[in-house]
PDB file of N, CA and C in Angstrom:
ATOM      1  N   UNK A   1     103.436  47.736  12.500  1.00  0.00           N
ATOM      2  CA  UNK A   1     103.943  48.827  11.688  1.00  0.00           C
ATOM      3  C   UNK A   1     105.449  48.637  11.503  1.00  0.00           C
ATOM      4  N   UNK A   2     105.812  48.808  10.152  1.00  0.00           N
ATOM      5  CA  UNK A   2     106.980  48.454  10.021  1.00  0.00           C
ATOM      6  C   UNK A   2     107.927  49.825   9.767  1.00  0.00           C
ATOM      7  N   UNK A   3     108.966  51.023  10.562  1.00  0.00           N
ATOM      8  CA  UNK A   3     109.446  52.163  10.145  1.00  0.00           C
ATOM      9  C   UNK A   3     111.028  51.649   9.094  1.00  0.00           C
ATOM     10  N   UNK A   4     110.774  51.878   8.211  1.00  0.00           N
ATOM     11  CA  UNK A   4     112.575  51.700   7.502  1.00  0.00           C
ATOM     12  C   UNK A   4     112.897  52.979   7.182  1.00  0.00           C
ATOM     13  N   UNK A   5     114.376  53.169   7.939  1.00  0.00           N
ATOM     14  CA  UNK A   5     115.060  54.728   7.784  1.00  0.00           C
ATOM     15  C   UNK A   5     116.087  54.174   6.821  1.00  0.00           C
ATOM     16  N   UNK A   6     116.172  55.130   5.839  1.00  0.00           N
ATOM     17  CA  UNK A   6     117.247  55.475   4.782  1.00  0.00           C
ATOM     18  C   UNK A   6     118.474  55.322   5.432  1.00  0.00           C
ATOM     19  N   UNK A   7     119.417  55.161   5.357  1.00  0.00           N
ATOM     20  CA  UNK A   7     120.860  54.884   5.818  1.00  0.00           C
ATOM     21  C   UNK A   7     122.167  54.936   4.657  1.00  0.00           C
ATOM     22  N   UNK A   8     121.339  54.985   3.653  1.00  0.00           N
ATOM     23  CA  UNK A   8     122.316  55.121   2.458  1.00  0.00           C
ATOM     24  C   UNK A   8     123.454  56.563   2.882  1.00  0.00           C
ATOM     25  N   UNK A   9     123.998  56.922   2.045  1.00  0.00           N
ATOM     26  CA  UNK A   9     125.231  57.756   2.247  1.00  0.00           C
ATOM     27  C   UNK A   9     124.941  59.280   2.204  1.00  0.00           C
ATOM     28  N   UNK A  10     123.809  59.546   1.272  1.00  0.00           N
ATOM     29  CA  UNK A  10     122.651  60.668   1.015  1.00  0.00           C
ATOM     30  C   UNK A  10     122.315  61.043   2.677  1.00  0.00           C
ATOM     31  N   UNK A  11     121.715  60.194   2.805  1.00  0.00           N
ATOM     32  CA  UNK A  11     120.464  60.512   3.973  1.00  0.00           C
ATOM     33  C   UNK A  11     121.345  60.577   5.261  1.00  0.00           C
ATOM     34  N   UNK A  12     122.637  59.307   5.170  1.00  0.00           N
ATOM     35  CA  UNK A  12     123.290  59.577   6.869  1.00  0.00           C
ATOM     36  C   UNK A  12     124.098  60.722   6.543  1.00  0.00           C
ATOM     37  N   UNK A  13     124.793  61.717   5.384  1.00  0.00           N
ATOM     38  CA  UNK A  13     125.121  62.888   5.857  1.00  0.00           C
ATOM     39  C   UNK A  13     124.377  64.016   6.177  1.00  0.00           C
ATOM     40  N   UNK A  14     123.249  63.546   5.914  1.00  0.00           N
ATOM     41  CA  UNK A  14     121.649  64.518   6.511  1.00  0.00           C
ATOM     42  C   UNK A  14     121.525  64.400   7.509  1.00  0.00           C
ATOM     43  N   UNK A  15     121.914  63.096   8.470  1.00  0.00           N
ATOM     44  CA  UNK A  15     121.644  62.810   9.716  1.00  0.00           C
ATOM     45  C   UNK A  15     120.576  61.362  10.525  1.00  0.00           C
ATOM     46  N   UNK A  16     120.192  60.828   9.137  1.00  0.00           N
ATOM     47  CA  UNK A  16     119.974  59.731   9.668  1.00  0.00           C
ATOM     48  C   UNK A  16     120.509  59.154  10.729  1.00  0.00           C
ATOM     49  N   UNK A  17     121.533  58.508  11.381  1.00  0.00           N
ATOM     50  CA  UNK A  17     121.869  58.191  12.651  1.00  0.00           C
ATOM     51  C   UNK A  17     121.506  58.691  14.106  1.00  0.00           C
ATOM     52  N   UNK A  18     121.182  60.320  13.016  1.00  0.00           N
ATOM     53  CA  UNK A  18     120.565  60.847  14.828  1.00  0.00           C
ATOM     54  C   UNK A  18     118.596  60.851  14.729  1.00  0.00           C
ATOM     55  N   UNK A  19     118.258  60.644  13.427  1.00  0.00           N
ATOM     56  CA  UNK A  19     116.651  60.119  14.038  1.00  0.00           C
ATOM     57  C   UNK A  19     116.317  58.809  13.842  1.00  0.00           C
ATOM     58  N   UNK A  20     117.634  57.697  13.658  1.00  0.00           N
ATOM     59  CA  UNK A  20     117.644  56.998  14.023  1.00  0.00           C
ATOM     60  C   UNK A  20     117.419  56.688  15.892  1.00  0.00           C
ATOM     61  N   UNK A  21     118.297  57.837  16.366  1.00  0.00           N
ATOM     62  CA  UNK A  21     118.255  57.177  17.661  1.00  0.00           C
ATOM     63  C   UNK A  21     117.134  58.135  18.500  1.00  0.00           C
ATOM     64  N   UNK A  22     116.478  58.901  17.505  1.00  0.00           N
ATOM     65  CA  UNK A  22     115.212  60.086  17.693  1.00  0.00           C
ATOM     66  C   UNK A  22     114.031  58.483  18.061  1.00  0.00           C
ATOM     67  N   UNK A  23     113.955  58.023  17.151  1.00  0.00           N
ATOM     68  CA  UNK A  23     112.965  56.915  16.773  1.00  0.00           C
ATOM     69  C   UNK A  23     112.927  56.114  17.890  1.00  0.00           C
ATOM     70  N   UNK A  24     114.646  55.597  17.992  1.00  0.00           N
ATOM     71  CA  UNK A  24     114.039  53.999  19.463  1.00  0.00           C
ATOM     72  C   UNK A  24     113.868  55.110  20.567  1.00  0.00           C
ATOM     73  N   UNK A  25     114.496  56.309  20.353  1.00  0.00           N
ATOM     74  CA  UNK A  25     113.750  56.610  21.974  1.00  0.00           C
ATOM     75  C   UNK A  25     112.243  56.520  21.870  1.00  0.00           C
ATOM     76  N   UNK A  26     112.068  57.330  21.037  1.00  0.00           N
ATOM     77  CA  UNK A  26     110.386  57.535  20.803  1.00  0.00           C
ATOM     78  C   UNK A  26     109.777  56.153  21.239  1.00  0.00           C
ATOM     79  N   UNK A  27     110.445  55.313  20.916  1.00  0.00           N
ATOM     80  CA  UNK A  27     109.460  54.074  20.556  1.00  0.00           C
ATOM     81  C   UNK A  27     109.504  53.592  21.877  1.00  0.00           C
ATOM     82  N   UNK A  28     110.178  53.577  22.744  1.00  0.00           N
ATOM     83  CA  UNK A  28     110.364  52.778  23.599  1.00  0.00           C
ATOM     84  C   UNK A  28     109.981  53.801  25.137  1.00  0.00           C
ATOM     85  N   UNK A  29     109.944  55.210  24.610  1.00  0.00           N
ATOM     86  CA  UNK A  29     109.056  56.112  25.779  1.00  0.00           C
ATOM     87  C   UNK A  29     107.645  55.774  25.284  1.00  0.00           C
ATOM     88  N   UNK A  30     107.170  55.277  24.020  1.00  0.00           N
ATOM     89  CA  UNK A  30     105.880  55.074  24.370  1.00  0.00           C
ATOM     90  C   UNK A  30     105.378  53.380  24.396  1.00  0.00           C
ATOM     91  N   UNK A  31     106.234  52.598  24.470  1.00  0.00           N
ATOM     92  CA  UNK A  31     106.394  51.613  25.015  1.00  0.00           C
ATOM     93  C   UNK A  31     105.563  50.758  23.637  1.00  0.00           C
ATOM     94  N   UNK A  32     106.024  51.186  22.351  1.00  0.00           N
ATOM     95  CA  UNK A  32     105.900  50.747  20.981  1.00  0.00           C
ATOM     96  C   UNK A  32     106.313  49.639  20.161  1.00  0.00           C
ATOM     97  N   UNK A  33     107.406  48.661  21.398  1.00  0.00           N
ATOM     98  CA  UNK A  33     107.868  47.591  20.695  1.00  0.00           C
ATOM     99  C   UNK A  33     107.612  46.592  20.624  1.00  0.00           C
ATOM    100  N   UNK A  34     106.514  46.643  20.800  1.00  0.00           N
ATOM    101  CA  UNK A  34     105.965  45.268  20.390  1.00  0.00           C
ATOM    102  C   UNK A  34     104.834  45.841  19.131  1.00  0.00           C
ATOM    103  N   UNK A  35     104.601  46.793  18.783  1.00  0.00           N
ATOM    104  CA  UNK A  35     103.744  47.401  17.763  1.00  0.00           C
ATOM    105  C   UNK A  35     104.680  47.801  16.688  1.00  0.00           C
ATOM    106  N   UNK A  36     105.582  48.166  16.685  1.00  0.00           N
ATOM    107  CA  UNK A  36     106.585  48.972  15.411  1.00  0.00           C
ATOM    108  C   UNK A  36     107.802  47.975  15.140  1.00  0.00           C
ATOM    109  N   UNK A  37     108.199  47.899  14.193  1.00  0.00           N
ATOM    110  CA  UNK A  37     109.631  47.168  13.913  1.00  0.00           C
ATOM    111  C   UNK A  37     110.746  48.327  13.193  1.00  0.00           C
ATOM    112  N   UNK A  38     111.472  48.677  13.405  1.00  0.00           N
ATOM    113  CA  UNK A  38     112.638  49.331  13.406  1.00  0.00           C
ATOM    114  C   UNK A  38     113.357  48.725  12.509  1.00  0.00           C
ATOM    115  N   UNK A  39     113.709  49.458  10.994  1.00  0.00           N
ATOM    116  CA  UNK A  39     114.907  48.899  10.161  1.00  0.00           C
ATOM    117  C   UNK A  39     115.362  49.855   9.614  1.00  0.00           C
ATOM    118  N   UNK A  40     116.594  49.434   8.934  1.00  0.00           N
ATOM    119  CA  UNK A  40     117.504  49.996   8.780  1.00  0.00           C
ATOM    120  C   UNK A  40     117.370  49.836   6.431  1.00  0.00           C
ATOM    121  N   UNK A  41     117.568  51.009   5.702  1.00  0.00           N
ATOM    122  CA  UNK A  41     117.077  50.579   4.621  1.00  0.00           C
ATOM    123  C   UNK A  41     118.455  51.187   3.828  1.00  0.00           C
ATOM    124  N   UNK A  42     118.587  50.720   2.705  1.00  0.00           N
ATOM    125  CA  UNK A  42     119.778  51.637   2.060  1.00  0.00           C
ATOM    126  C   UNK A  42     118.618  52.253   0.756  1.00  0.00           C
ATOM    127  N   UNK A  43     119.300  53.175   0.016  1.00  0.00           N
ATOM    128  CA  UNK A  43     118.570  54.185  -0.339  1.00  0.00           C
ATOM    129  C   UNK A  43     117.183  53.595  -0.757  1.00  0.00           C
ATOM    130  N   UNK A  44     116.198  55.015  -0.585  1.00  0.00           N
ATOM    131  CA  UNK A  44     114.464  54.442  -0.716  1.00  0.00           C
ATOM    132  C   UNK A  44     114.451  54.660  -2.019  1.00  0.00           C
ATOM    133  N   UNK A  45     114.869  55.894  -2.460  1.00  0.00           N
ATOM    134  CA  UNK A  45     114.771  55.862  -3.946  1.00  0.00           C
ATOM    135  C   UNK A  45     114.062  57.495  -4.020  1.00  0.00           C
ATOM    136  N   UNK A  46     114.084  58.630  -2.945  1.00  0.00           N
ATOM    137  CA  UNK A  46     113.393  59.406  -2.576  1.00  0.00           C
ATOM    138  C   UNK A  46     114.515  60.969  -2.148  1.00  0.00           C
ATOM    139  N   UNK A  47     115.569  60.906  -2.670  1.00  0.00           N
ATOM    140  CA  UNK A  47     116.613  61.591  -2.192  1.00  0.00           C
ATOM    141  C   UNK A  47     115.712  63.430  -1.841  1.00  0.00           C
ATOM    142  N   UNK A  48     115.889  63.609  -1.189  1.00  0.00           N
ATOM    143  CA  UNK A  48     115.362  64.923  -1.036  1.00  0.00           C
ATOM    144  C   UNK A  48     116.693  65.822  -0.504  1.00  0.00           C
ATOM    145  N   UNK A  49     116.880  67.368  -0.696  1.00  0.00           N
ATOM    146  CA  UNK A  49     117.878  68.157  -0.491  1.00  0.00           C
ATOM    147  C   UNK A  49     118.148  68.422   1.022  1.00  0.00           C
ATOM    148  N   UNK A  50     116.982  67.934   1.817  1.00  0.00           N
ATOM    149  CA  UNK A  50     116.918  68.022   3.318  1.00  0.00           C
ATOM    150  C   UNK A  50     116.486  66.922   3.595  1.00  0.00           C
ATOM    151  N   UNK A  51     116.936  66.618   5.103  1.00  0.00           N
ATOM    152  CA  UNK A  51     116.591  65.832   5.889  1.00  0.00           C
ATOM    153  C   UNK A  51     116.407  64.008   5.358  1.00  0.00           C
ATOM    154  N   UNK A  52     115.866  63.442   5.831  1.00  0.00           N
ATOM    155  CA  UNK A  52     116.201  61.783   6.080  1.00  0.00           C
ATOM    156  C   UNK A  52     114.882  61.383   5.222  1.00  0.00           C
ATOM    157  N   UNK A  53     114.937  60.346   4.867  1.00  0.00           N
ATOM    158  CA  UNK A  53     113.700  59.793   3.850  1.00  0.00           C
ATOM    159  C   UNK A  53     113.585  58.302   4.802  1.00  0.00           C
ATOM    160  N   UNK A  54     111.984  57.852   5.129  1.00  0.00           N
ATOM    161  CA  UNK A  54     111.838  57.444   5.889  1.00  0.00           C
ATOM    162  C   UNK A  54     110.147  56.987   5.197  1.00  0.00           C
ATOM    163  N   UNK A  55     110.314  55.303   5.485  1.00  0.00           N
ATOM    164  CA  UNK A  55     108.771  54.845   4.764  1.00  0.00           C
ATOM    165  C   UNK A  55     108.696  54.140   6.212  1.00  0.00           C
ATOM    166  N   UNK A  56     107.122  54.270   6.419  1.00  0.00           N
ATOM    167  CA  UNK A  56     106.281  53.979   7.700  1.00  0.00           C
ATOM    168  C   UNK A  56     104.934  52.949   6.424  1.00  0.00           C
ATOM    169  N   UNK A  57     105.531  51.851   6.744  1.00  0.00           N
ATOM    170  CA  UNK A  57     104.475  50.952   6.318  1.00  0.00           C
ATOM    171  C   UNK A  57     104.552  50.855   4.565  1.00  0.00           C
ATOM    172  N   UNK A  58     103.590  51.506   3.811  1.00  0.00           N
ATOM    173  CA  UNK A  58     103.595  51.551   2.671  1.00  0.00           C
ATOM    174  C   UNK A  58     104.140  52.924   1.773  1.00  0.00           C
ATOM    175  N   UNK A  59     104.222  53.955   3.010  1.00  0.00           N
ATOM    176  CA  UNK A  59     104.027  55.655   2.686  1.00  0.00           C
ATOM    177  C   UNK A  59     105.490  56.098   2.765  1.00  0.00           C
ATOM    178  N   UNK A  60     106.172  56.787   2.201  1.00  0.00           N
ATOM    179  CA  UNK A  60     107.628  57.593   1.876  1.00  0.00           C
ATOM    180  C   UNK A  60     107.448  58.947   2.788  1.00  0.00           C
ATOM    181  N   UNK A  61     107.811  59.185   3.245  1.00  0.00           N
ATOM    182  CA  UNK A  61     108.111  60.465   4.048  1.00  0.00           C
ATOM    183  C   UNK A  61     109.443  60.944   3.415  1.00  0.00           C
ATOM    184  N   UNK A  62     109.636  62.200   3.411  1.00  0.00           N
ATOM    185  CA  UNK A  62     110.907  62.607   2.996  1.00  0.00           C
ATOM    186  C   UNK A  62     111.552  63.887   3.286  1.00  0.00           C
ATOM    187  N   UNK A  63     112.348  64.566   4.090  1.00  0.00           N
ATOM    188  CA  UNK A  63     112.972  65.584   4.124  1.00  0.00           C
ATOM    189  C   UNK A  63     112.433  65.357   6.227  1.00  0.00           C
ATOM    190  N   UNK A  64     112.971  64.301   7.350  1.00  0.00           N
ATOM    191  CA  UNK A  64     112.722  64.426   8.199  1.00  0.00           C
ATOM    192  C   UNK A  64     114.003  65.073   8.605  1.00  0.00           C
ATOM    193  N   UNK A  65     113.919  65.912  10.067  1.00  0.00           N
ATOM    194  CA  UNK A  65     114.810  66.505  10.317  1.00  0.00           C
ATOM    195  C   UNK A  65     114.707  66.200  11.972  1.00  0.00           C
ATOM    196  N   UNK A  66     115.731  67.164  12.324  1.00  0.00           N
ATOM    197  CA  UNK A  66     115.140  66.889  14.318  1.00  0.00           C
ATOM    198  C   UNK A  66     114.593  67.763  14.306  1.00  0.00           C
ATOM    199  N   UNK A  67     114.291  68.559  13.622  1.00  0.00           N
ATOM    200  CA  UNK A  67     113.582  69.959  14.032  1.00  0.00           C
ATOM    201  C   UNK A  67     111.600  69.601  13.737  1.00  0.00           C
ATOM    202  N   UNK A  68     111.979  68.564  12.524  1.00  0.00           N
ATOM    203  CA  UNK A  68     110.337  68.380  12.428  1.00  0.00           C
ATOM    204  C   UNK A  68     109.941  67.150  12.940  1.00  0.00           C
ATOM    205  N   UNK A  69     111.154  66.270  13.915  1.00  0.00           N
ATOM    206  CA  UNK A  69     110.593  64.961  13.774  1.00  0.00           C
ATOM    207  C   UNK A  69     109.187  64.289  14.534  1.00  0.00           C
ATOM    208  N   UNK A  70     109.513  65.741  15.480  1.00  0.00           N
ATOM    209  CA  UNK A  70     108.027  65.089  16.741  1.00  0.00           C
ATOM    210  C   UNK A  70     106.779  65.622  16.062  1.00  0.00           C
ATOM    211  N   UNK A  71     106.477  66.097  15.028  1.00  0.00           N
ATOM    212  CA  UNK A  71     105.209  66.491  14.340  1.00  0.00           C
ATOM    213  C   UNK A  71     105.452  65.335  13.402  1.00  0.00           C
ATOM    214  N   UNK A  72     106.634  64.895  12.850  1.00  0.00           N
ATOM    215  CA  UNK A  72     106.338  63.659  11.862  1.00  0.00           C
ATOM    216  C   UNK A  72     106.108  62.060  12.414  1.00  0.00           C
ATOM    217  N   UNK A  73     106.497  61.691  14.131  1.00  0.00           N
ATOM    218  CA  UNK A  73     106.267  60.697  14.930  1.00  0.00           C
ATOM    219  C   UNK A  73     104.516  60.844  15.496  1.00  0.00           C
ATOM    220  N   UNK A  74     104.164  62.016  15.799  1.00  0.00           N
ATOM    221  CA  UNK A  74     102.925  62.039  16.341  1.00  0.00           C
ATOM    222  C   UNK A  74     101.763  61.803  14.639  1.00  0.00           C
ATOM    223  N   UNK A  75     102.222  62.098  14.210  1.00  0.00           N
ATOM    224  CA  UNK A  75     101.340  62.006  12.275  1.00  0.00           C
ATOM    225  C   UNK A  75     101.345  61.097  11.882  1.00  0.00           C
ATOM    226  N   UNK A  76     102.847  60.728  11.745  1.00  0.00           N
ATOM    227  CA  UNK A  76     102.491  58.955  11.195  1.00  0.00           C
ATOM    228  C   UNK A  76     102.547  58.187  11.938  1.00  0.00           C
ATOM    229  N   UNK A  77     103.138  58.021  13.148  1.00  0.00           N
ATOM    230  CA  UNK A  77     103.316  56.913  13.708  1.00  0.00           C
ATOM    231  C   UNK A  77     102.242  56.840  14.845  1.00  0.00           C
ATOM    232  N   UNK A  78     102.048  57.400  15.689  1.00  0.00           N
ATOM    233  CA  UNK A  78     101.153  57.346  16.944  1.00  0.00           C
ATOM    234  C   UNK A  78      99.656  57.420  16.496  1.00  0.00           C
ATOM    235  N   UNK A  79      99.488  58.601  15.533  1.00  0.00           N
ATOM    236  CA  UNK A  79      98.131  58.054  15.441  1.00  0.00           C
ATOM    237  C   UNK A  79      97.411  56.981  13.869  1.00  0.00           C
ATOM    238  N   UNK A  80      98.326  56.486  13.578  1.00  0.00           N
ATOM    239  CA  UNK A  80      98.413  55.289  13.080  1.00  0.00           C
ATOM    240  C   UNK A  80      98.323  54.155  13.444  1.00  0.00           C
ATOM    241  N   UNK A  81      98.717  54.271  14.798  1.00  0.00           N
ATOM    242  CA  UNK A  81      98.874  52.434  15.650  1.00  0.00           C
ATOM    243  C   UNK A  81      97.303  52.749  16.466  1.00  0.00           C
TER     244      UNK A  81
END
């Protein structure tokens, strides 16, 4: 599974950097690295008014926040792998 977080200028004053570092924890409390690859993307093309835009494989997610991220890690990512 490949996660690419938005990082463009949009998304890191939303906060990308901090579910950036939401993510390797995640990944690495569930001991995911050898299953997920972690990148870094400049804009997806998905700007939303909230939160971080974030493609898991083929699929766009958009408007992640810290407030929704552990319902959006357990949805796409965990029970996906």
């Amino acid at each position: 599974m490949v996660i690419q977080v938005c990082v463009g200028s949009s998304c890191h004053l939303k906060g990308s950097p901090e579910i950036v570092e939401l993510l390797q924890e995640s990944i690495e409390k569930e001991n995911l690295g050898d299953s997920v690859t972690l990148v870094g993307s400049f804009c997806i093309g998905k700007c939303n008014r909230v939160g971080v835009t974030i493609q898991v494989d083929d699929e766009i997610h958009t408007g992640i926040t810290r407030e929704n991220f552990k319902e959006f890690f357990k949805e796409q990512v965990l029970k996906k792998l």
